[in-house]
C-alpha atoms as a PDB file:
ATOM      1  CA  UNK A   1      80.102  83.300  49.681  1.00  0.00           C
ATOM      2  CA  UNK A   2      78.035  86.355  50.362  1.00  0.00           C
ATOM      3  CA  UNK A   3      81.598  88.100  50.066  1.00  0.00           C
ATOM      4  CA  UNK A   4      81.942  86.814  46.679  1.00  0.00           C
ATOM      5  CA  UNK A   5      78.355  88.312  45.793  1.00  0.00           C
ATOM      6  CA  UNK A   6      79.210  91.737  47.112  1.00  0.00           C
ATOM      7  CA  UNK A   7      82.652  91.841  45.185  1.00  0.00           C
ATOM      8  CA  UNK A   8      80.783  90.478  41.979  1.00  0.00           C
ATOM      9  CA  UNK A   9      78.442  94.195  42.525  1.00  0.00           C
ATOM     10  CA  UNK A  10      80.750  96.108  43.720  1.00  0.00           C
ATOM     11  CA  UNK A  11      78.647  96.636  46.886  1.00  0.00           C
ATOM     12  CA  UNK A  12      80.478  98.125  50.386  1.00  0.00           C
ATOM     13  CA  UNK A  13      79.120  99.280  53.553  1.00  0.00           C
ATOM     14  CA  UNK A  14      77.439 102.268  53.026  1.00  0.00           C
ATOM     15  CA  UNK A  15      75.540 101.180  49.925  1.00  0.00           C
ATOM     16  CA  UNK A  16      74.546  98.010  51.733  1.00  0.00           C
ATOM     17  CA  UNK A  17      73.425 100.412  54.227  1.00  0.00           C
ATOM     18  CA  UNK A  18      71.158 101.907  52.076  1.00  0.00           C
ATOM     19  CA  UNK A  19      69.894  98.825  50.251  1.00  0.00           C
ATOM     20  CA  UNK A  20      68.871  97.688  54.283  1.00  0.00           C
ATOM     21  CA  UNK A  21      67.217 100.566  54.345  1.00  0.00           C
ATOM     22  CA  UNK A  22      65.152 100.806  51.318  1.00  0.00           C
ATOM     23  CA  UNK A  23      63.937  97.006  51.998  1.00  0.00           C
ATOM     24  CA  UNK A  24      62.962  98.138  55.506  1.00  0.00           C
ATOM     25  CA  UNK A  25      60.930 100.993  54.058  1.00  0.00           C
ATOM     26  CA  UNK A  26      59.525  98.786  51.213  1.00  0.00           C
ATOM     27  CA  UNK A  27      58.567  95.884  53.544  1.00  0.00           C
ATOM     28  CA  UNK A  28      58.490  96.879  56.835  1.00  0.00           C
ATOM     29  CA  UNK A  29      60.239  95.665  59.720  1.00  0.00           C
ATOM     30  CA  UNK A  30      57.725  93.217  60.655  1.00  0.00           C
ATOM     31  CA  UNK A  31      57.683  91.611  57.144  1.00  0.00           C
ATOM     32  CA  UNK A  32      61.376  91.356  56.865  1.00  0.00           C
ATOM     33  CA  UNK A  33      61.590  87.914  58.448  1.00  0.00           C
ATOM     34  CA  UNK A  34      58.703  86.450  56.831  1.00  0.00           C
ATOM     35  CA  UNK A  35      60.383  87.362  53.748  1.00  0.00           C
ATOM     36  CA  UNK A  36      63.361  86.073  54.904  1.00  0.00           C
ATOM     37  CA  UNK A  37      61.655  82.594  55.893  1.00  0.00           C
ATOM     38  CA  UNK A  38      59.567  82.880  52.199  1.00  0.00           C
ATOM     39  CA  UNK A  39      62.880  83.273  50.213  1.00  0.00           C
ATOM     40  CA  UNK A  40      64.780  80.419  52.243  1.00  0.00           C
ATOM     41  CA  UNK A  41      61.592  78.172  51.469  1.00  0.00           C
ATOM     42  CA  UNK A  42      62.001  79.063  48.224  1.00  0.00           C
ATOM     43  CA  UNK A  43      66.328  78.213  47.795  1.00  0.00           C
ATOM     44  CA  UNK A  44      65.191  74.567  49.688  1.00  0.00           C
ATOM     45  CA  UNK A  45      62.335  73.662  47.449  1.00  0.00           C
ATOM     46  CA  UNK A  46      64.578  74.423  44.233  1.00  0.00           C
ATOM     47  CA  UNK A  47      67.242  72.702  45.631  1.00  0.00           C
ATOM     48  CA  UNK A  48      65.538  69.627  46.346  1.00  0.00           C
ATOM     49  CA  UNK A  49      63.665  70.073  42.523  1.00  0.00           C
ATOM     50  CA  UNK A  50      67.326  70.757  41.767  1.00  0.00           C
ATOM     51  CA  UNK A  51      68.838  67.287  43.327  1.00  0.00           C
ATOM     52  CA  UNK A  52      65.282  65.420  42.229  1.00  0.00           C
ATOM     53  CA  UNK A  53      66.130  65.915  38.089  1.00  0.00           C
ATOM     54  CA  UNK A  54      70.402  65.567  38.865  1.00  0.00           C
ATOM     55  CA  UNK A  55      69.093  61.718  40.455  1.00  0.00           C
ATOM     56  CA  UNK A  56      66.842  60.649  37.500  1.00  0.00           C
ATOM     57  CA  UNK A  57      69.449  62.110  35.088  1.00  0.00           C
ATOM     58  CA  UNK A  58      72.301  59.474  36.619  1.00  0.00           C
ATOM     59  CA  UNK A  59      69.479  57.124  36.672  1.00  0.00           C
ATOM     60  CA  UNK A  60      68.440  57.230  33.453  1.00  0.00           C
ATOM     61  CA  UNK A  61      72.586  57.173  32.661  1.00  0.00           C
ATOM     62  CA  UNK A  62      73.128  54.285  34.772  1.00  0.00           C
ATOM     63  CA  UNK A  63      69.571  52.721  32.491  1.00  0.00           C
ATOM     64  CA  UNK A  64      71.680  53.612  29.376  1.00  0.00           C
ATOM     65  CA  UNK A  65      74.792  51.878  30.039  1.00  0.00           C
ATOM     66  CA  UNK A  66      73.032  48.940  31.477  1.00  0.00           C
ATOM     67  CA  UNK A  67      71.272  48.312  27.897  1.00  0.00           C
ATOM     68  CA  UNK A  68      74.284  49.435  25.797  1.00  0.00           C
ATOM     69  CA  UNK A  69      76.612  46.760  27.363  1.00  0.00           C
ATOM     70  CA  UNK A  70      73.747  44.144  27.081  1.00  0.00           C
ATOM     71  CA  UNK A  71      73.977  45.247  23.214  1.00  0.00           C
ATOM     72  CA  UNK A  72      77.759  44.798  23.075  1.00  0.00           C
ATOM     73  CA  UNK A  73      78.619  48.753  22.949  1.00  0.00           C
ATOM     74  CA  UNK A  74      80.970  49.973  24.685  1.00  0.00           C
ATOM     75  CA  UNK A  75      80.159  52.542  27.348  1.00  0.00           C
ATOM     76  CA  UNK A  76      83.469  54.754  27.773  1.00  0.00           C
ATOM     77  CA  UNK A  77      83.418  58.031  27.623  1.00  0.00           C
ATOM     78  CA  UNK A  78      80.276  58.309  25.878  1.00  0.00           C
ATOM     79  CA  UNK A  79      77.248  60.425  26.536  1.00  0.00           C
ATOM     80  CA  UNK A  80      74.201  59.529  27.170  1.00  0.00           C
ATOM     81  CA  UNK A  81      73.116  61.159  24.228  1.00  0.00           C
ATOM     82  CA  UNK A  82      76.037  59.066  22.185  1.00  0.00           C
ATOM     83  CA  UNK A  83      74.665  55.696  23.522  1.00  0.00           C
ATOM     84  CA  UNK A  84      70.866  56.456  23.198  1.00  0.00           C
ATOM     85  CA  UNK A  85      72.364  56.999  19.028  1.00  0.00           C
ATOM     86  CA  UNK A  86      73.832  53.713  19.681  1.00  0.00           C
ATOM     87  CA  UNK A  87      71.566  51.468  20.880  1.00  0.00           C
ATOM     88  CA  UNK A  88      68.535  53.150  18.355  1.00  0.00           C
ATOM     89  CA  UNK A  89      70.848  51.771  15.658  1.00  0.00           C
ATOM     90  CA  UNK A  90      71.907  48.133  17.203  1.00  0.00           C
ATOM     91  CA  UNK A  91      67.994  47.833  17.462  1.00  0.00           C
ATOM     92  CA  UNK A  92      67.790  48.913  13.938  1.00  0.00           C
ATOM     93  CA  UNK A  93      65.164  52.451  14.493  1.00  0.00           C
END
């Protein structure tokens, strides 16, 4: 993956090199692992914000279909946005 980044920037040894070095002199050496720690805080916190809003998304799917085929409309390969339309209409809004 990290391979993929590099590629993506066109980065290679000696620039990484440099880039090391300019965060060392930046940060210092004894800040480089708290920042380390800080930033993989930071990727776990959005991930789990990340999985959070994909769970009440495929909740609020699974809410959708649920009322749709209690209204008699059928469910495939709709959106939710399509059945939301839908059901506002079978309830007459």
């Amino acid at each position: 993956m990290l391979n993929y980044y590099l590629q993506i920037w066109g980065l290679h040894g000696w620039e990484l090199i440099i880039i090391a070095a300019i965060i060392i002199l930046l940060f210092g050496a004894k800040k480089i692992p708290e920042l380390a720690r800080s930033l993989g805080r930071a990727k776990a916190e959005f991930k789990r914000g990340q999985e959070e809003v994909e769970e009440r998304v495929d909740l609020d799917k699974e809410k959708l279909e649920k009322l749709a085929k209690e209204l008699g409309i059928n469910t495939e390969g709709k959106s939710p946005e399509d059945l939301r339309k839908e059901i506002q209409k079978a309830l007459g809004k």
